[in-house]
PDB file of N, CA and C in Angstrom:
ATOM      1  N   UNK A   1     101.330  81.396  75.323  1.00  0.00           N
ATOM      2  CA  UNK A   1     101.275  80.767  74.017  1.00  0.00           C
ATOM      3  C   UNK A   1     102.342  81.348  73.087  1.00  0.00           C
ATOM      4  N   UNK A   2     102.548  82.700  72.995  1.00  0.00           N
ATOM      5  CA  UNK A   2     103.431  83.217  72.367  1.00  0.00           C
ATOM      6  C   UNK A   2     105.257  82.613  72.840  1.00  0.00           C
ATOM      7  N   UNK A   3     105.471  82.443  73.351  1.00  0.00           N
ATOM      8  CA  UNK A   3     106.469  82.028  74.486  1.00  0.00           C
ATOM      9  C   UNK A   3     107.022  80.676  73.992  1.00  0.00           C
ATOM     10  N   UNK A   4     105.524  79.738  73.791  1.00  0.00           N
ATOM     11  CA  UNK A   4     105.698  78.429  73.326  1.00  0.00           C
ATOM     12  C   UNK A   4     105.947  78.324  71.764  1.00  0.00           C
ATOM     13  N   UNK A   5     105.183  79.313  71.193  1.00  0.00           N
ATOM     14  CA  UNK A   5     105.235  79.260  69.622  1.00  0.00           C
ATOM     15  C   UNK A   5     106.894  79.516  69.319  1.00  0.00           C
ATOM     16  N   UNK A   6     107.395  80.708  70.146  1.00  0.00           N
ATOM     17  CA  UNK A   6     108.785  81.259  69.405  1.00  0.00           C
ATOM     18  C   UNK A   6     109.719  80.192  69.956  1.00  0.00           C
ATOM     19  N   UNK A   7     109.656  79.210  71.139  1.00  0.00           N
ATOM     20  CA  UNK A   7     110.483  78.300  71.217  1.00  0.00           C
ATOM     21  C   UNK A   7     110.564  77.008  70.653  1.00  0.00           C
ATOM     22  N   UNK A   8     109.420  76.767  69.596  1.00  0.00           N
ATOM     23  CA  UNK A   8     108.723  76.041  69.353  1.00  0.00           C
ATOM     24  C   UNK A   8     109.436  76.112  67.580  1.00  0.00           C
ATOM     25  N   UNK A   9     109.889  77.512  67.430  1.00  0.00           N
ATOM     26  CA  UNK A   9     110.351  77.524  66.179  1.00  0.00           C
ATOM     27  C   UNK A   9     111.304  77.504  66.104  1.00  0.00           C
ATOM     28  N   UNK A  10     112.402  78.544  67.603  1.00  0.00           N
ATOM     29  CA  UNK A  10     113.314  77.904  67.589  1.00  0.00           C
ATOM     30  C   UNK A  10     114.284  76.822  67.669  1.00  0.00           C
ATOM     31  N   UNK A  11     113.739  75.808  67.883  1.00  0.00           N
ATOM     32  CA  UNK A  11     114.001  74.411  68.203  1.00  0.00           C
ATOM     33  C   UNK A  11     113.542  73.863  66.841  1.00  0.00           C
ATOM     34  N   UNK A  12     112.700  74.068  65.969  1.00  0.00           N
ATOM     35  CA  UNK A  12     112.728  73.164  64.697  1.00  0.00           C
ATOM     36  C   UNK A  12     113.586  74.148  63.969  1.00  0.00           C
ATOM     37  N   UNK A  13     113.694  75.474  63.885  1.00  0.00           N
ATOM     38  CA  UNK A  13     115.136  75.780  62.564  1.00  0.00           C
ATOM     39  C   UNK A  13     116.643  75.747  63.189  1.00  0.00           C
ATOM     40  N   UNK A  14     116.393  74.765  64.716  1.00  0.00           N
ATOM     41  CA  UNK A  14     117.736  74.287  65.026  1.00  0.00           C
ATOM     42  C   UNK A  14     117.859  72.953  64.561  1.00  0.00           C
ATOM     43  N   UNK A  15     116.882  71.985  64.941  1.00  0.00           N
ATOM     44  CA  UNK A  15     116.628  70.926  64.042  1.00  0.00           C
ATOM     45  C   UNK A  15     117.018  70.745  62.745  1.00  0.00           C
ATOM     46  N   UNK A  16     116.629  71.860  61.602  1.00  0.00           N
ATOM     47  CA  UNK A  16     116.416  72.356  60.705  1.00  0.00           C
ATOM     48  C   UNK A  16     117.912  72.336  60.074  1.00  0.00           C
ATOM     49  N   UNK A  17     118.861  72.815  60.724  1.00  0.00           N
ATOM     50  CA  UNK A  17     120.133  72.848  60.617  1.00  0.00           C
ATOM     51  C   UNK A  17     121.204  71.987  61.157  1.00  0.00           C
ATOM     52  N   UNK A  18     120.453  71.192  61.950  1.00  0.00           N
ATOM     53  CA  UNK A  18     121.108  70.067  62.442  1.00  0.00           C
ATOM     54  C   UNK A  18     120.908  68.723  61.415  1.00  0.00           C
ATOM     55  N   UNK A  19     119.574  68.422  61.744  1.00  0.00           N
ATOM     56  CA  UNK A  19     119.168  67.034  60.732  1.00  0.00           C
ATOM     57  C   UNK A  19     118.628  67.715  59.663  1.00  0.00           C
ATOM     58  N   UNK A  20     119.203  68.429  59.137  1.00  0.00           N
ATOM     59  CA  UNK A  20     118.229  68.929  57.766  1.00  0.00           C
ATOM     60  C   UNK A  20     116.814  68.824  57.387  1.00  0.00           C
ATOM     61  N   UNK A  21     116.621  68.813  56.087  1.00  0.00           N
ATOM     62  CA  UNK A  21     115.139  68.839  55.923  1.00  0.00           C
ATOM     63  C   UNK A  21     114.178  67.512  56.341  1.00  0.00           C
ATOM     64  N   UNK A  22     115.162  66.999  57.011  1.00  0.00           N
ATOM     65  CA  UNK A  22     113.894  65.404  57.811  1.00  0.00           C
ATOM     66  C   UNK A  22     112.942  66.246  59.247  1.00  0.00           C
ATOM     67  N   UNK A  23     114.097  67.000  59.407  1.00  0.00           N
ATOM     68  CA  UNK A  23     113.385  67.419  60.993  1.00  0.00           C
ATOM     69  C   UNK A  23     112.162  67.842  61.121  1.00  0.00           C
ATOM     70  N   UNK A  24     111.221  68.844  60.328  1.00  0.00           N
ATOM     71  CA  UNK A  24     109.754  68.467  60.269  1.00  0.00           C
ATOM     72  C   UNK A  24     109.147  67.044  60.043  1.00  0.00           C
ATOM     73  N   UNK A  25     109.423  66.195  59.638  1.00  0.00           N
ATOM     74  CA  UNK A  25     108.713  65.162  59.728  1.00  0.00           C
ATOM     75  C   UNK A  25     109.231  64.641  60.900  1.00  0.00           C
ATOM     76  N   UNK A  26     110.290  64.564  61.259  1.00  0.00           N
ATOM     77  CA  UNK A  26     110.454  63.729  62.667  1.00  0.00           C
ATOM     78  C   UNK A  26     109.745  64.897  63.805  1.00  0.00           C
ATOM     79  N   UNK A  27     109.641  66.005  63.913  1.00  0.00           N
ATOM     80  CA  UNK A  27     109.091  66.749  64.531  1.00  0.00           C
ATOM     81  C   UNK A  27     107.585  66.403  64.338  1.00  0.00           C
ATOM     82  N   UNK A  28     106.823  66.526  63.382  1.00  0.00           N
ATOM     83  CA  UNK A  28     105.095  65.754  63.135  1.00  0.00           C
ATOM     84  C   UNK A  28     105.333  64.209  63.848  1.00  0.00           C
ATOM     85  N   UNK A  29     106.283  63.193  63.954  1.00  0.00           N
ATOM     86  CA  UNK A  29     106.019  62.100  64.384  1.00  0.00           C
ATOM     87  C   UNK A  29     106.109  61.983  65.991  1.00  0.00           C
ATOM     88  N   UNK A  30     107.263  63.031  66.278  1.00  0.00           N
ATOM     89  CA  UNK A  30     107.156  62.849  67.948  1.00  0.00           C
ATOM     90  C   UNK A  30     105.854  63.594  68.471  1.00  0.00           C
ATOM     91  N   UNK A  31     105.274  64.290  67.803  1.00  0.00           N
ATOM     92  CA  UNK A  31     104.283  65.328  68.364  1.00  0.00           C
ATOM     93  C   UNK A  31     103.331  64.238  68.050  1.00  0.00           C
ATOM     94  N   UNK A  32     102.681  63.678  66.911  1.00  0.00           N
ATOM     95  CA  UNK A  32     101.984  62.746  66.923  1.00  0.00           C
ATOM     96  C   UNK A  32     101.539  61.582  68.265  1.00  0.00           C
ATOM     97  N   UNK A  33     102.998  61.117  68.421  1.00  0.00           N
ATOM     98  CA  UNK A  33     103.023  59.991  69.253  1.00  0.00           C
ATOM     99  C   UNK A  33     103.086  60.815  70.889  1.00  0.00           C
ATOM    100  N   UNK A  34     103.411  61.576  70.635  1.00  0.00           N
ATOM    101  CA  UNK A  34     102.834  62.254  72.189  1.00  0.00           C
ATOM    102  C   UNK A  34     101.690  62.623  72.712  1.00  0.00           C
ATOM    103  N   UNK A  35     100.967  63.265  71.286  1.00  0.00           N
ATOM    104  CA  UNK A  35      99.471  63.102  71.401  1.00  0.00           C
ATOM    105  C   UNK A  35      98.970  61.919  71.594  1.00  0.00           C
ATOM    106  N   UNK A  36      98.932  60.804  70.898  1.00  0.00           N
ATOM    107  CA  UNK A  36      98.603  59.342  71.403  1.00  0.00           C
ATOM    108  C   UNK A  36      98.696  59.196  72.635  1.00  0.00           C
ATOM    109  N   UNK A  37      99.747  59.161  73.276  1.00  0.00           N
ATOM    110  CA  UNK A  37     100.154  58.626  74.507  1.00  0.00           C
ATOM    111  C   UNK A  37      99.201  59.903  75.266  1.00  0.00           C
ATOM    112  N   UNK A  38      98.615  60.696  75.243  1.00  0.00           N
ATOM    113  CA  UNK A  38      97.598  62.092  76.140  1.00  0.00           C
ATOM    114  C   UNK A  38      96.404  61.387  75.610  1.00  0.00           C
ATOM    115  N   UNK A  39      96.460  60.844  74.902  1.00  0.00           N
ATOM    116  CA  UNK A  39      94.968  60.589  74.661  1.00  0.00           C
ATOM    117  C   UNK A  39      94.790  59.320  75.393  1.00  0.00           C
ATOM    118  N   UNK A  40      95.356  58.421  75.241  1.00  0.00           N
ATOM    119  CA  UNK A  40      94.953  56.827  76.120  1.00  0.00           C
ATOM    120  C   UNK A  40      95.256  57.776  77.313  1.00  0.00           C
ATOM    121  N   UNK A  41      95.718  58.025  77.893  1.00  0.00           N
ATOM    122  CA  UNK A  41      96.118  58.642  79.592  1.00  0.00           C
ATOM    123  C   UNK A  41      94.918  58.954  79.567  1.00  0.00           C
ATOM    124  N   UNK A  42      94.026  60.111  78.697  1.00  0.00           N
ATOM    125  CA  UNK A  42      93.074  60.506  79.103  1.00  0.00           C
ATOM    126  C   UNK A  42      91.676  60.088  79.384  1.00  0.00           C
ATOM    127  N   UNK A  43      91.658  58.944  78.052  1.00  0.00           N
ATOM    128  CA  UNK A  43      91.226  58.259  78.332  1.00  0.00           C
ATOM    129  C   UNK A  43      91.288  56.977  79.532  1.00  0.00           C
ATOM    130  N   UNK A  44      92.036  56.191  79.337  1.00  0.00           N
ATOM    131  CA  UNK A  44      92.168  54.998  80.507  1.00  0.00           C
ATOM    132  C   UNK A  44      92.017  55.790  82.198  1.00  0.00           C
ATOM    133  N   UNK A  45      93.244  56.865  82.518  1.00  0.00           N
ATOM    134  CA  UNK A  45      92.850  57.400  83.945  1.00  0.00           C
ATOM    135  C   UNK A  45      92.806  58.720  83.959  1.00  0.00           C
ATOM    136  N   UNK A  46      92.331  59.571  82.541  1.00  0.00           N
ATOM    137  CA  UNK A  46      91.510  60.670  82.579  1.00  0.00           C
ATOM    138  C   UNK A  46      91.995  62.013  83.406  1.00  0.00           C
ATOM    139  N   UNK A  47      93.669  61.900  82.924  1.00  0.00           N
ATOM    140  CA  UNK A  47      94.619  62.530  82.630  1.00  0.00           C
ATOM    141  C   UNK A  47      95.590  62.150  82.477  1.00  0.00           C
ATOM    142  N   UNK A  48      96.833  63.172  83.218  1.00  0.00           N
ATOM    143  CA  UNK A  48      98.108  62.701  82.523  1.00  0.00           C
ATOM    144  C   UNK A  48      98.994  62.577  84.230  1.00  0.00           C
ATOM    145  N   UNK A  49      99.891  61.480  84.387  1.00  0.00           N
ATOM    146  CA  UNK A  49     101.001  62.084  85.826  1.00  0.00           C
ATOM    147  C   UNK A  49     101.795  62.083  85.311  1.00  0.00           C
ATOM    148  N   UNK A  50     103.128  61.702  85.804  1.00  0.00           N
ATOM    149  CA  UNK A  50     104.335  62.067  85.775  1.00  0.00           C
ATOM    150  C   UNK A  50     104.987  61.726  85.027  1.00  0.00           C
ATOM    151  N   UNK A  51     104.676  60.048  85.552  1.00  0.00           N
ATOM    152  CA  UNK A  51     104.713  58.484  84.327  1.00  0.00           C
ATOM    153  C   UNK A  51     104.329  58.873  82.840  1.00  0.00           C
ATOM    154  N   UNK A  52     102.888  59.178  83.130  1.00  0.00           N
ATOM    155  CA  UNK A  52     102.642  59.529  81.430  1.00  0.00           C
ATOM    156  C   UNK A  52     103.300  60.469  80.732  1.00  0.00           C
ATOM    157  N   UNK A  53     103.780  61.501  81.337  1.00  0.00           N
ATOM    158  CA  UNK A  53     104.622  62.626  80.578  1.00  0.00           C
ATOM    159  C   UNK A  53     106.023  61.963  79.978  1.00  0.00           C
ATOM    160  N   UNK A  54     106.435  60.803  81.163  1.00  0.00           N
ATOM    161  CA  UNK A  54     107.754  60.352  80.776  1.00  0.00           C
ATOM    162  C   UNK A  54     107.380  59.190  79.760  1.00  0.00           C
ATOM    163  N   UNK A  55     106.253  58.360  79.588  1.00  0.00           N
ATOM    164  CA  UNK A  55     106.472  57.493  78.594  1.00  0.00           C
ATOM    165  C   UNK A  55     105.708  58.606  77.266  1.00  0.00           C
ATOM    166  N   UNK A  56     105.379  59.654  77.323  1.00  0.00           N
ATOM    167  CA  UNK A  56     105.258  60.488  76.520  1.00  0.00           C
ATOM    168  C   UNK A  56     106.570  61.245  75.742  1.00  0.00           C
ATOM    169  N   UNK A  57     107.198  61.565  76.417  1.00  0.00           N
ATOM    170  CA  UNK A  57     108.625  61.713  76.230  1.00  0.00           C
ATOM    171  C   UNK A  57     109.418  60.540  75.198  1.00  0.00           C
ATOM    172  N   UNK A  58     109.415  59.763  75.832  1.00  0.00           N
ATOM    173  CA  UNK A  58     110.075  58.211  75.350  1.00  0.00           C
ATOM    174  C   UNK A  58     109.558  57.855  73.663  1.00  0.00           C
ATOM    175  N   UNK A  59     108.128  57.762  73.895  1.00  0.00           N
ATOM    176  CA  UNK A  59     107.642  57.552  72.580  1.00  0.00           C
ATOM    177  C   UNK A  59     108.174  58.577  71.645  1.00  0.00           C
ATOM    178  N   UNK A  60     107.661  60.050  71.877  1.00  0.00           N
ATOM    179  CA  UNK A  60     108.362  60.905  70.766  1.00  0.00           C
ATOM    180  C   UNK A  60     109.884  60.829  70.302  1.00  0.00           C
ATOM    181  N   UNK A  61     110.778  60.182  71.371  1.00  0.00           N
ATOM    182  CA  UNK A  61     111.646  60.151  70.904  1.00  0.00           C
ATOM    183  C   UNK A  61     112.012  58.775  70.129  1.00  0.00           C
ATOM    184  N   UNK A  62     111.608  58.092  70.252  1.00  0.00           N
ATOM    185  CA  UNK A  62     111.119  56.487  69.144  1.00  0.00           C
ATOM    186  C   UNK A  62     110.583  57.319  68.009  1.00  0.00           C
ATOM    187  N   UNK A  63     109.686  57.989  67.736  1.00  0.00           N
ATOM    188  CA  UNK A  63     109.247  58.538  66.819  1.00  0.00           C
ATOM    189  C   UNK A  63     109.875  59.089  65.866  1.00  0.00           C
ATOM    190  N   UNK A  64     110.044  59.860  66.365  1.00  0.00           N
ATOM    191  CA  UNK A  64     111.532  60.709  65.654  1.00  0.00           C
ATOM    192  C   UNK A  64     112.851  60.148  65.404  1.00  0.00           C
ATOM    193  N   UNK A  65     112.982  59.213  65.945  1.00  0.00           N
ATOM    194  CA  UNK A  65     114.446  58.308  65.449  1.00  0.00           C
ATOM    195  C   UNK A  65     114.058  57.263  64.323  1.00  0.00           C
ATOM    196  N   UNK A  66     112.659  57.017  64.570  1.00  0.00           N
ATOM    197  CA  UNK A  66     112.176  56.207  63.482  1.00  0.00           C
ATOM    198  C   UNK A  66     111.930  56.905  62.309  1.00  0.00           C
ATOM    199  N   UNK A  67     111.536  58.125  62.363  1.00  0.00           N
ATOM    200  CA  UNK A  67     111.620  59.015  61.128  1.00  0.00           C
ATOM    201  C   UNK A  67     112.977  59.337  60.301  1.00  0.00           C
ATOM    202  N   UNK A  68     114.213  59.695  61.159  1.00  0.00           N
ATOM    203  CA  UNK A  68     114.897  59.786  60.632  1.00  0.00           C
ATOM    204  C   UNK A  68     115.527  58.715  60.163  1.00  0.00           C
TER     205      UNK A  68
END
C-alpha cells in the first residue's frame, strides 16, 4: 500500500506540472470511471478479467480527456 500511495503521488504532482491545476479533477474522473467499470464487472460476472481491466483503462482515459 505504501508503494502504491508514493506512486500514486508521484504521478499526480507530475500531472500537476504537466496539465496544471485540472489534473486532480481529471485524476477523480478516471478513478471514478474505473470504479464504475469494477463495479458492473462485479456485479454482471462477479469480477474483473483482462477485458475488464482494459475497458477499465479506456474509460479512465475518456474521463480524463473529458475533464480536461
Amino acid at each position: 500500500r505504501e508503494t502504491v500511495a508514493i506512486a500514486a503521488a508521484l504521478a499526480l504532482g507530475l500531472a500537476v506540472v504537466l496539465a496544471g491545476w485540472a489534473a486532480p479533477a481529471m485524476a477523480l474522473a478516471a478513478l471514478a470511471a474505473a470504479a464504475g467499470v469494477g463495479a458492473v464487472a462485479r456485479a454482471k460476472i462477479g469480477g474483473q478479467t483482462g477485458d475488464v481491466l482494459g475497458a477499465a483503462q479506456q474509460m479512465a482515459l475518456v474521463a480524463a480527456l473529458a475533464m480536461a
